[in-house]
PDB file of N, CA and C in Angstrom:
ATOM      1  N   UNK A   1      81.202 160.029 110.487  1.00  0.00           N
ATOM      2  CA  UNK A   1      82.371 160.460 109.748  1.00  0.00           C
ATOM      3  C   UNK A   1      82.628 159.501 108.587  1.00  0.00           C
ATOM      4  N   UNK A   2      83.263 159.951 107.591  1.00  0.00           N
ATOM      5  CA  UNK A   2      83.107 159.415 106.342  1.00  0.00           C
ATOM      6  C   UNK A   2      84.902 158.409 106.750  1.00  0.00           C
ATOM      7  N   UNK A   3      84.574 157.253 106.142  1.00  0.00           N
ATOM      8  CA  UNK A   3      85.456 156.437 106.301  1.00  0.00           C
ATOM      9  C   UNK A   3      85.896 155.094 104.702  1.00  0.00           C
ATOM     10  N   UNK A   4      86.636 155.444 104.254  1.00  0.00           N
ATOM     11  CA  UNK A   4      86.470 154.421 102.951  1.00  0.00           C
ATOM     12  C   UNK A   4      86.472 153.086 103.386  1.00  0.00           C
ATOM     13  N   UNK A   5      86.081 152.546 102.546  1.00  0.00           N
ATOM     14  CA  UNK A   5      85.407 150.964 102.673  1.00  0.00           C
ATOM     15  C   UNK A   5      86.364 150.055 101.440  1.00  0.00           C
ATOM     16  N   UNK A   6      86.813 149.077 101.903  1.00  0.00           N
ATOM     17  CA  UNK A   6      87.247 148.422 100.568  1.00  0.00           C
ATOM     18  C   UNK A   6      87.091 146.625 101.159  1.00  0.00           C
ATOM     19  N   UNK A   7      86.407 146.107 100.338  1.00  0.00           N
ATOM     20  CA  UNK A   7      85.841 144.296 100.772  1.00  0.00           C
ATOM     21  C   UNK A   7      86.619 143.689  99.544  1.00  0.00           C
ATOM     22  N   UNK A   8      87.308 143.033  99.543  1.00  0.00           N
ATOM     23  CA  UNK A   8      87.836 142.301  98.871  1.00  0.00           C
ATOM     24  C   UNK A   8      87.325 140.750  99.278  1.00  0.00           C
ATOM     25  N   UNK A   9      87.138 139.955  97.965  1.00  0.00           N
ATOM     26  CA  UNK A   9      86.566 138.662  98.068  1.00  0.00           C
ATOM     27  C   UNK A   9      88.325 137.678  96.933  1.00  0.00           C
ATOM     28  N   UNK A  10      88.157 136.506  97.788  1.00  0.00           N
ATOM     29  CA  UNK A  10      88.989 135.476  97.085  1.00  0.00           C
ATOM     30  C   UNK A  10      88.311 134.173  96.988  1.00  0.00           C
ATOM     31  N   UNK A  11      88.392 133.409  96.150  1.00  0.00           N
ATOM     32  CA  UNK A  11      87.782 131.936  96.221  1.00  0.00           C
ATOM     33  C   UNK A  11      88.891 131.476  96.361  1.00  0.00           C
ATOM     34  N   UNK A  12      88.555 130.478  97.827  1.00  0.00           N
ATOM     35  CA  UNK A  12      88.800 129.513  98.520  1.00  0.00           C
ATOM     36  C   UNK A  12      88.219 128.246  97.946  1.00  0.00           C
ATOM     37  N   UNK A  13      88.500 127.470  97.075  1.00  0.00           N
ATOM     38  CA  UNK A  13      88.072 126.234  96.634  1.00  0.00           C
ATOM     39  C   UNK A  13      86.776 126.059  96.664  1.00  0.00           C
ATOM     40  N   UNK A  14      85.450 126.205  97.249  1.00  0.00           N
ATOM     41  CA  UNK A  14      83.928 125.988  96.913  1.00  0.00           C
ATOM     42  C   UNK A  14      83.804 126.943  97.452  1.00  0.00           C
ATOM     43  N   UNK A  15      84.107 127.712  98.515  1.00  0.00           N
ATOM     44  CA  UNK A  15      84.070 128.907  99.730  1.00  0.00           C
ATOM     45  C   UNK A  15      84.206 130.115  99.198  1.00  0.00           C
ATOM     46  N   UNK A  16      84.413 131.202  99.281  1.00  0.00           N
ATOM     47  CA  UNK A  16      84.401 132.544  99.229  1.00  0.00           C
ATOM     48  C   UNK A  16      84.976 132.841 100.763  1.00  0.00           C
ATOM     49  N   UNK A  17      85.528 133.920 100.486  1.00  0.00           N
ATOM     50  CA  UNK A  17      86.392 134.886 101.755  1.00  0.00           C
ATOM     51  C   UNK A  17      86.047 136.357 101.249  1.00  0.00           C
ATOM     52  N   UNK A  18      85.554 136.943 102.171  1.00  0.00           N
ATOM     53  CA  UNK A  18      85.693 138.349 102.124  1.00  0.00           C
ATOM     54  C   UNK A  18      86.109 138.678 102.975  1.00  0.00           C
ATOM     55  N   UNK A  19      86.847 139.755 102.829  1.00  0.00           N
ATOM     56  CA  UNK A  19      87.672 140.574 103.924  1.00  0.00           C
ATOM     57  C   UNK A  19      87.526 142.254 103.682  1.00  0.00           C
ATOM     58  N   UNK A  20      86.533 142.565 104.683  1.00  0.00           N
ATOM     59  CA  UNK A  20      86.215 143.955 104.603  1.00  0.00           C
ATOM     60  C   UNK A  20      87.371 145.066 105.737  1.00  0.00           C
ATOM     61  N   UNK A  21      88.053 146.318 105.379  1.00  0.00           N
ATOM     62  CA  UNK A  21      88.570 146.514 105.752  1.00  0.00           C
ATOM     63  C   UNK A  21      87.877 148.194 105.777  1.00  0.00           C
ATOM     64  N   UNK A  22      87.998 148.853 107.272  1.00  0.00           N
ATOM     65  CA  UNK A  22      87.324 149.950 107.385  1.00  0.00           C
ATOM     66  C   UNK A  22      88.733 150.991 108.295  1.00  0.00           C
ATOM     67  N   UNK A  23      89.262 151.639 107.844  1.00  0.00           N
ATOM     68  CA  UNK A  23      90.590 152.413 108.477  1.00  0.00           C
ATOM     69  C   UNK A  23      91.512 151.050 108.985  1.00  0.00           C
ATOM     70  N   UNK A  24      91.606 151.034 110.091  1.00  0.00           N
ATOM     71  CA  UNK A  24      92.337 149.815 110.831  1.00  0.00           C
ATOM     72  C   UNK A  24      91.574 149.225 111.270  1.00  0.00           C
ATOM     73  N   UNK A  25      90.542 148.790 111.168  1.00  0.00           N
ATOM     74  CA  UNK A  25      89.478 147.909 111.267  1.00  0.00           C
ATOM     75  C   UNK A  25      89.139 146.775 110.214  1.00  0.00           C
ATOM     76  N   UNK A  26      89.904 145.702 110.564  1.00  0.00           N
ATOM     77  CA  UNK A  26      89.605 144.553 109.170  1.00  0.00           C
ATOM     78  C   UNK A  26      88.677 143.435 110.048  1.00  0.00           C
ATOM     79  N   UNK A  27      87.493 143.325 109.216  1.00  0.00           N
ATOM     80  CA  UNK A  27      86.943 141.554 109.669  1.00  0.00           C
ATOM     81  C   UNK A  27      86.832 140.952 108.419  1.00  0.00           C
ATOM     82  N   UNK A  28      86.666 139.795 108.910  1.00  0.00           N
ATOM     83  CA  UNK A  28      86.358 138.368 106.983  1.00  0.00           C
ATOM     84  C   UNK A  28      85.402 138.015 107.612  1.00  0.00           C
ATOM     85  N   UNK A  29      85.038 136.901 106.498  1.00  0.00           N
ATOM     86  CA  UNK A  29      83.470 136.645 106.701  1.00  0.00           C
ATOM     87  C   UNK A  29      83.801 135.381 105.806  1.00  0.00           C
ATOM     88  N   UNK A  30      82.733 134.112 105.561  1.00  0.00           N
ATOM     89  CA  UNK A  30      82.818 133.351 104.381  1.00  0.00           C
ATOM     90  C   UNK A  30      81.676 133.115 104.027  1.00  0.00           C
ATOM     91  N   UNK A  31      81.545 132.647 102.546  1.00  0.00           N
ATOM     92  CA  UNK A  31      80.121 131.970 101.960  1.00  0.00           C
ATOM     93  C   UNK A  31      79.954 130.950 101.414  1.00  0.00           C
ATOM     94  N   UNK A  32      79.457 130.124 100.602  1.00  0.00           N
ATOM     95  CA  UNK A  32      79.008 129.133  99.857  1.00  0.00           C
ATOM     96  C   UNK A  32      79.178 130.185  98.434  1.00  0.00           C
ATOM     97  N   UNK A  33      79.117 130.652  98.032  1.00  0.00           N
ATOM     98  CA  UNK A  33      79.268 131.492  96.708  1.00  0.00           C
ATOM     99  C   UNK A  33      79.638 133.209  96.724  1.00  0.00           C
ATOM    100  N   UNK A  34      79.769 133.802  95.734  1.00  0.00           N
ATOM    101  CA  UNK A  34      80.011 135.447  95.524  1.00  0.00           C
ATOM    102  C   UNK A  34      78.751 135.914  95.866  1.00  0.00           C
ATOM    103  N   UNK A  35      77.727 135.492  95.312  1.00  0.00           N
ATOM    104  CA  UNK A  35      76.268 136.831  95.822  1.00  0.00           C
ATOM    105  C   UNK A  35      76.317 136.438  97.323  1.00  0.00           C
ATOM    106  N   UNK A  36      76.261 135.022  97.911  1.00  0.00           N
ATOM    107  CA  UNK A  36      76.584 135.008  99.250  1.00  0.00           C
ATOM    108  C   UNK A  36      77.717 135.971 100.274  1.00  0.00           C
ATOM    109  N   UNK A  37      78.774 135.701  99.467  1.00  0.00           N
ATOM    110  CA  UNK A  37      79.717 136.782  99.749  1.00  0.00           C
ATOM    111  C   UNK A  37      79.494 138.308 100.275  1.00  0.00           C
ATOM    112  N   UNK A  38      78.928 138.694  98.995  1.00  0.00           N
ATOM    113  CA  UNK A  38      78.661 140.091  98.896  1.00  0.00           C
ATOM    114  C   UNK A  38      77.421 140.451  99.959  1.00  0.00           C
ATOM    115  N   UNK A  39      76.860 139.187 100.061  1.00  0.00           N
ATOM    116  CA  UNK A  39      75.613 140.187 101.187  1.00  0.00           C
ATOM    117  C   UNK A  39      76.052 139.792 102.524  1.00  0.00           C
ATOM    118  N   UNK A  40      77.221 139.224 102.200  1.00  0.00           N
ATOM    119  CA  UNK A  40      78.046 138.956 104.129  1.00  0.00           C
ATOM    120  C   UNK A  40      79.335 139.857 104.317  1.00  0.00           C
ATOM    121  N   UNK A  41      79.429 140.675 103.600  1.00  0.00           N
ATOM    122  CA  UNK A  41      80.509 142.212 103.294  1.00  0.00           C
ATOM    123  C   UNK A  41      78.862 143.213 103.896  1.00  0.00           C
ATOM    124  N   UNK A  42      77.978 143.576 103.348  1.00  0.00           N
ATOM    125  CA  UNK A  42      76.822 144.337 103.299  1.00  0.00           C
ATOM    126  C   UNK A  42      76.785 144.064 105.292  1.00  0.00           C
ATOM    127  N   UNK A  43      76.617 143.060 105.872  1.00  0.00           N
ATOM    128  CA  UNK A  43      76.721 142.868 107.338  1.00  0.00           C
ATOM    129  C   UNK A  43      77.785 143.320 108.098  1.00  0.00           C
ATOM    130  N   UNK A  44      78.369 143.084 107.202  1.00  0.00           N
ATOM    131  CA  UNK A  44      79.873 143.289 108.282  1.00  0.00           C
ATOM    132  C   UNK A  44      80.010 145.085 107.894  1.00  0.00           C
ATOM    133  N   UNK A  45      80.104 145.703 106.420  1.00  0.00           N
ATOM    134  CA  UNK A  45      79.812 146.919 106.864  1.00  0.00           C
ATOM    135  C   UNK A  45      78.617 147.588 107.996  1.00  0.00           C
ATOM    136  N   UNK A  46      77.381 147.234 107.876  1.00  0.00           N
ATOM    137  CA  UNK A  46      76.653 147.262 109.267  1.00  0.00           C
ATOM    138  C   UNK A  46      76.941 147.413 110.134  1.00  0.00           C
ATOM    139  N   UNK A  47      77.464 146.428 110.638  1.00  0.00           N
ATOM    140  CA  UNK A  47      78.335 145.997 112.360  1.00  0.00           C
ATOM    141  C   UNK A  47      79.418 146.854 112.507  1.00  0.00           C
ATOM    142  N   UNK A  48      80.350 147.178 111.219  1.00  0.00           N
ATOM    143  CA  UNK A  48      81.450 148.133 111.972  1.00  0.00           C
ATOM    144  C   UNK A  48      80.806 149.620 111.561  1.00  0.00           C
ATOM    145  N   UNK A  49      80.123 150.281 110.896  1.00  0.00           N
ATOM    146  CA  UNK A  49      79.429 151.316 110.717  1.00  0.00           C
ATOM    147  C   UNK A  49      78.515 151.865 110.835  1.00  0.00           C
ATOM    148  N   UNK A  50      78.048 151.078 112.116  1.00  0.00           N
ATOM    149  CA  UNK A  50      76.187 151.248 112.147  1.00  0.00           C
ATOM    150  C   UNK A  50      75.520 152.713 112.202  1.00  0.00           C
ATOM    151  N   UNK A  51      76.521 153.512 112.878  1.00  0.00           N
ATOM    152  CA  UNK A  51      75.929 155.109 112.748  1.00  0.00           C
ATOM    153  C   UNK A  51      75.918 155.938 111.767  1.00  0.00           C
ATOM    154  N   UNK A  52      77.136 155.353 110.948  1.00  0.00           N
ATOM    155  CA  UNK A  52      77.628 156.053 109.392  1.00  0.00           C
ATOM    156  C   UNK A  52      76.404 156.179 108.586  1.00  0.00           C
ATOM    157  N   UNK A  53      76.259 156.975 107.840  1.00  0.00           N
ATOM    158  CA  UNK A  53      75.038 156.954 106.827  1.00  0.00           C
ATOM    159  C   UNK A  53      75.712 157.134 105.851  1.00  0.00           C
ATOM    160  N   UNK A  54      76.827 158.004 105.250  1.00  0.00           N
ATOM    161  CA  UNK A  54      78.016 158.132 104.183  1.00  0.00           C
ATOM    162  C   UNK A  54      78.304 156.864 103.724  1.00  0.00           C
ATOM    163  N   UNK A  55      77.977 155.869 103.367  1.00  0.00           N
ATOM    164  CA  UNK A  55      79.071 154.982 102.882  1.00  0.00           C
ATOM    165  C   UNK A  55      79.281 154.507 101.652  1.00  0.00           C
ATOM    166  N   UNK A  56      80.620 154.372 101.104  1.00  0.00           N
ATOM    167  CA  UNK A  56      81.189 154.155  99.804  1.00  0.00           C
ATOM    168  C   UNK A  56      81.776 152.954  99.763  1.00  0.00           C
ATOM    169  N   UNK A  57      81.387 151.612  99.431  1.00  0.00           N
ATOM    170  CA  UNK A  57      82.085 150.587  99.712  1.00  0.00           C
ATOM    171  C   UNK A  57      82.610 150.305  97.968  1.00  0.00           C
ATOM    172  N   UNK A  58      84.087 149.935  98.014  1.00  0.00           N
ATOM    173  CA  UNK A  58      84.779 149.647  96.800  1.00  0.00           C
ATOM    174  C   UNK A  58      84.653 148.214  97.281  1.00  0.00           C
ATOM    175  N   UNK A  59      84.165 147.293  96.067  1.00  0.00           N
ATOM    176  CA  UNK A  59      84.483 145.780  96.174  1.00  0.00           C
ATOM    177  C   UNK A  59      85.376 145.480  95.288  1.00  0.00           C
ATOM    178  N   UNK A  60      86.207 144.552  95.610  1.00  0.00           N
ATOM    179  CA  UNK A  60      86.996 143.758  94.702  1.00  0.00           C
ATOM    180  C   UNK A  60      87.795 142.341  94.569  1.00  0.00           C
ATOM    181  N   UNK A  61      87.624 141.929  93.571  1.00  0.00           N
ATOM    182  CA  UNK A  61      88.069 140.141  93.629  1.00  0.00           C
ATOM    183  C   UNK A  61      89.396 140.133  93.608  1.00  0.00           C
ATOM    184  N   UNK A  62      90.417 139.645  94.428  1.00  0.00           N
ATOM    185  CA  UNK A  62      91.645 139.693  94.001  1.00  0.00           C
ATOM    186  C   UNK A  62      92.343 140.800  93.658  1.00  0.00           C
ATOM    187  N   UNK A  63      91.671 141.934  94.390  1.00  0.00           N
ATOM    188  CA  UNK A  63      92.125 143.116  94.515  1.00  0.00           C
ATOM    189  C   UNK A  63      91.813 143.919  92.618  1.00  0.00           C
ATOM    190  N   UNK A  64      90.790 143.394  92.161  1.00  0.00           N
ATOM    191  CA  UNK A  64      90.292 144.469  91.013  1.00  0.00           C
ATOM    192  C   UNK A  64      89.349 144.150  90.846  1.00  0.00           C
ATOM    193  N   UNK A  65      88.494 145.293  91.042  1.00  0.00           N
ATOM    194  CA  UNK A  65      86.732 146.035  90.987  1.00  0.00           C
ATOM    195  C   UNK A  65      86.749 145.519  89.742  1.00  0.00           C
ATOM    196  N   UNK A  66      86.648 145.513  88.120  1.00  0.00           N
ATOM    197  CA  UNK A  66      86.201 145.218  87.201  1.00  0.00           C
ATOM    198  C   UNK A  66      85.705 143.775  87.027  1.00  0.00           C
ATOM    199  N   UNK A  67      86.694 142.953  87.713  1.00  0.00           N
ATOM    200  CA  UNK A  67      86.721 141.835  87.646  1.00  0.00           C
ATOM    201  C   UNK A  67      85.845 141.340  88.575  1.00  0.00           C
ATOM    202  N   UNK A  68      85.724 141.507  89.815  1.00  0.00           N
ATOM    203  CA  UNK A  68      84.486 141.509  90.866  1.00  0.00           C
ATOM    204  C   UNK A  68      82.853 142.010  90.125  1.00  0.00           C
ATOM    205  N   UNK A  69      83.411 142.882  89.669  1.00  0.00           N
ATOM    206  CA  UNK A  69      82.046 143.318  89.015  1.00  0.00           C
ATOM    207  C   UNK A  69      81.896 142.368  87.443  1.00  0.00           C
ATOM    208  N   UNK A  70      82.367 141.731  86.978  1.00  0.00           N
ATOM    209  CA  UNK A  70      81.890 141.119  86.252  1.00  0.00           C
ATOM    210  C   UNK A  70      81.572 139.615  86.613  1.00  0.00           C
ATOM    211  N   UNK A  71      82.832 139.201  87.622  1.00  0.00           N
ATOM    212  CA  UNK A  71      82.241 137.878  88.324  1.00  0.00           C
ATOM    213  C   UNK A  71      80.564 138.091  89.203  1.00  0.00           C
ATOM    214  N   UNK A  72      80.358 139.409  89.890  1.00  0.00           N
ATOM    215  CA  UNK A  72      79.393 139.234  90.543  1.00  0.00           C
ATOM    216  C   UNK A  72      77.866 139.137  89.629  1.00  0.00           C
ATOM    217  N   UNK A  73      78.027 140.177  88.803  1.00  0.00           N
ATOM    218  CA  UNK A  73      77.207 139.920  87.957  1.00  0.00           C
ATOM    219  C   UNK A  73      76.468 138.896  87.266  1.00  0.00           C
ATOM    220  N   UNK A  74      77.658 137.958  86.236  1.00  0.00           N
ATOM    221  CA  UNK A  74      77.644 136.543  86.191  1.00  0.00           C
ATOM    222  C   UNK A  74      76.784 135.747  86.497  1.00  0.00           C
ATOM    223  N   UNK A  75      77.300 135.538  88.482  1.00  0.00           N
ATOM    224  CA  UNK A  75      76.734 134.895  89.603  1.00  0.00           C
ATOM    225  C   UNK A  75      74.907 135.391  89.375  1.00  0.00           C
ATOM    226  N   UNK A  76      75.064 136.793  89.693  1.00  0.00           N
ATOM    227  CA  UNK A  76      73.746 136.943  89.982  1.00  0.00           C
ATOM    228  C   UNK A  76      72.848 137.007  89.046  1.00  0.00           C
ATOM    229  N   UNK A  77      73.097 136.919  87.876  1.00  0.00           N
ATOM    230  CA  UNK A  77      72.319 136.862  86.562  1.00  0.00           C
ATOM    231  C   UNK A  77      72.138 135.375  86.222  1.00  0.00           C
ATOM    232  N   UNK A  78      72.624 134.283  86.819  1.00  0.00           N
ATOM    233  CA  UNK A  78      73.227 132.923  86.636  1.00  0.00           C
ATOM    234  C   UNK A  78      73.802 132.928  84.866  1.00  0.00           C
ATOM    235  N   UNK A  79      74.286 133.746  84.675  1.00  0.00           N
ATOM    236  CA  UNK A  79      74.526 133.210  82.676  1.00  0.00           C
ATOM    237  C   UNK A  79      75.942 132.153  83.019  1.00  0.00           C
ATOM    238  N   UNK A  80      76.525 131.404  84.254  1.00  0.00           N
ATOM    239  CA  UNK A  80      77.310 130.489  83.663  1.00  0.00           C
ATOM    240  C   UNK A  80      76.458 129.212  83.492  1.00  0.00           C
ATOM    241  N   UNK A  81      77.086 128.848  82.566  1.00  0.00           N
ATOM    242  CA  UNK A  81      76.000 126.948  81.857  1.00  0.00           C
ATOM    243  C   UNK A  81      76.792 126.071  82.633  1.00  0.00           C
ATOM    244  N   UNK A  82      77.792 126.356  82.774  1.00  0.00           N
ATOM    245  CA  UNK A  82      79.258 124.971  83.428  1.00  0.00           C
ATOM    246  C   UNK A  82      78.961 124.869  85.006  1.00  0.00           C
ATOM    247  N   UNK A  83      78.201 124.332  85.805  1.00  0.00           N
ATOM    248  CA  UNK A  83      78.202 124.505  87.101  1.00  0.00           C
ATOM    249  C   UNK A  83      79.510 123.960  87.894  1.00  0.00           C
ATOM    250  N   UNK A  84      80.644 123.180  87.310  1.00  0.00           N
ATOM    251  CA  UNK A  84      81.908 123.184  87.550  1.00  0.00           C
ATOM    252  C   UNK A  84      82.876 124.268  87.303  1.00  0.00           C
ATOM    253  N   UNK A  85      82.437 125.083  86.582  1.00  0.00           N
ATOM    254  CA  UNK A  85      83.211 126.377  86.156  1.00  0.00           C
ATOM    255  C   UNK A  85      83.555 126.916  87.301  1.00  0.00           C
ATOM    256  N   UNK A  86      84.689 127.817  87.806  1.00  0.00           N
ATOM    257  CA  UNK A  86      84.802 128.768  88.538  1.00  0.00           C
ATOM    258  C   UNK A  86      83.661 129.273  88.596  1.00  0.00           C
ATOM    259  N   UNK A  87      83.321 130.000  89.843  1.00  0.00           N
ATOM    260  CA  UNK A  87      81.831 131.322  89.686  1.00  0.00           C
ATOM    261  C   UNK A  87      82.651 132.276  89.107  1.00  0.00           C
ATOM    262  N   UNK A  88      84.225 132.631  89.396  1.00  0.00           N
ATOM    263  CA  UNK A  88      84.106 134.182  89.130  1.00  0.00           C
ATOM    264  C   UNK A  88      85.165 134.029  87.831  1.00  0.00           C
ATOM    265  N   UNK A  89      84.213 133.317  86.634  1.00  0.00           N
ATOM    266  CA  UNK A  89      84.824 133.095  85.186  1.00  0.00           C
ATOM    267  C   UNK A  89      83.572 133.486  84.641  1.00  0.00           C
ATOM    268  N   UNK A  90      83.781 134.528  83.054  1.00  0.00           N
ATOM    269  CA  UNK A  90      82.465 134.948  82.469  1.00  0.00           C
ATOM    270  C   UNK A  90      82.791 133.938  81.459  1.00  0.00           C
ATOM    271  N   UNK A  91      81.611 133.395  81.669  1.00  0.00           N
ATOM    272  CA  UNK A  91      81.303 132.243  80.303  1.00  0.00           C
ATOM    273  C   UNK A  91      81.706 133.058  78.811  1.00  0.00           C
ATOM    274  N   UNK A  92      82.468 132.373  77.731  1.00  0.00           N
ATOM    275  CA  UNK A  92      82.457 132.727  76.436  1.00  0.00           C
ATOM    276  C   UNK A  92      82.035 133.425  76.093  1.00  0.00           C
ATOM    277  N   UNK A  93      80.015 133.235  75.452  1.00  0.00           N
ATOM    278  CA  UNK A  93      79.184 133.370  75.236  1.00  0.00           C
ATOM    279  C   UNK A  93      78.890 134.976  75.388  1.00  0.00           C
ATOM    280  N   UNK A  94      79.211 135.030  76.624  1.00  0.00           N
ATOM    281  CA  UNK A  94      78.231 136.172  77.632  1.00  0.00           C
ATOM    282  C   UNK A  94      79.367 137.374  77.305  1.00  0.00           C
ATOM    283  N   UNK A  95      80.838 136.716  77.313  1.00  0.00           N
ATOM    284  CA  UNK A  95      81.960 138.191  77.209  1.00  0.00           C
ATOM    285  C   UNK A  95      81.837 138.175  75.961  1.00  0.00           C
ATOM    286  N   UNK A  96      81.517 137.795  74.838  1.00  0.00           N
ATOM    287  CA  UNK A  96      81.744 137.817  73.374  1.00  0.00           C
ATOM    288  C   UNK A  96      80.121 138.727  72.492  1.00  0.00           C
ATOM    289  N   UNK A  97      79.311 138.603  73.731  1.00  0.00           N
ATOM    290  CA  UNK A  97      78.155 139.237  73.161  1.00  0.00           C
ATOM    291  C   UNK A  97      78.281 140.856  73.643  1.00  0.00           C
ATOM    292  N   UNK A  98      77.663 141.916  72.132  1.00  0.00           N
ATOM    293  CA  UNK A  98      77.555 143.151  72.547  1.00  0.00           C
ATOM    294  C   UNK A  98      76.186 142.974  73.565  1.00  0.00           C
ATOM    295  N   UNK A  99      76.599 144.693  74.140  1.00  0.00           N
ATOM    296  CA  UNK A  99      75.663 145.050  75.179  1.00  0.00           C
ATOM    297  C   UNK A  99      74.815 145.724  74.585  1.00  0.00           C
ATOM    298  N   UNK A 100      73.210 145.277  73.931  1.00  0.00           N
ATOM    299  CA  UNK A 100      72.651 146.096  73.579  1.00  0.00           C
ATOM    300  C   UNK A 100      71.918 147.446  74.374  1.00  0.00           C
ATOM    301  N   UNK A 101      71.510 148.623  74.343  1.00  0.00           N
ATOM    302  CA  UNK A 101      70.345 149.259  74.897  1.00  0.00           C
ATOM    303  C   UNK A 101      68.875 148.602  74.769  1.00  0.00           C
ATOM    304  N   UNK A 102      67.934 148.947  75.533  1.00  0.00           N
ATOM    305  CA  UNK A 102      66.858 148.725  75.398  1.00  0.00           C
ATOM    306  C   UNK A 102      66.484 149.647  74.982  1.00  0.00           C
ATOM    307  N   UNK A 103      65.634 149.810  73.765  1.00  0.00           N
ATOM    308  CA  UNK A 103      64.920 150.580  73.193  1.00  0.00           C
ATOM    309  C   UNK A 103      63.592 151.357  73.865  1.00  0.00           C
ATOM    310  N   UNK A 104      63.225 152.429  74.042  1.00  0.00           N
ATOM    311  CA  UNK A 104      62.786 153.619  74.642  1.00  0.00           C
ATOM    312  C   UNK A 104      61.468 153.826  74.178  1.00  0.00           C
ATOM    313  N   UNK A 105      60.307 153.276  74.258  1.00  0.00           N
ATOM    314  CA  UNK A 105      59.250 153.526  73.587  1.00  0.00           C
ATOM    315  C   UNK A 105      58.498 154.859  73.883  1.00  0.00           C
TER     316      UNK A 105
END
């Protein structure tokens, strides 16, 4: 049965918290970073959904998907230079540049 999914992640000072919540079913989880994060949300949906094949998981940092999705990205692309920086801050650089296409040969 189809059940919405929503994982919300917060930084905890070097740590990460996710807290995946499935109807009335909430567990957390923690990591060493956000891509850590996110593939310890990916488990914990597992464990509470293992029969489900439907699933739609909404992530979000501080309760907004855009922002999760641009911190995760970030992370997993490594484009921050500041390794003191927050992880889930987009470097200058990276928000100030257009998004080109790749050209289609």
């Amino acid at each position: 049965m189809y059940a919405p999914i929503h994982a919300n992640y917060t930084a905890r000072g070097d740590d990460w918290t996710v807290e995946v919540k499935v109807g009335d079913t909430t567990r957390t989880a923690t990591a060493r970073d956000l891509v850590a994060a996110r593939e310890r949300a990916d488990q914990l949906v597992e464990d509470m959904l293992a029969g489900d094949r439907k699933r739609t998981v909404v992530h979000t940092l501080d309760g907004d998907a855009v922002n999760f999705t641009a911190a995760y990205l970030t992370a997993r692309l490594g484009l921050g230079d500041d390794p003191a920086a927050p992880a889930h801050t987009i470097p200058a650089q990276a928000a100030s540049e257009p998004v080109r296409p790749s050209a289609l040969a």
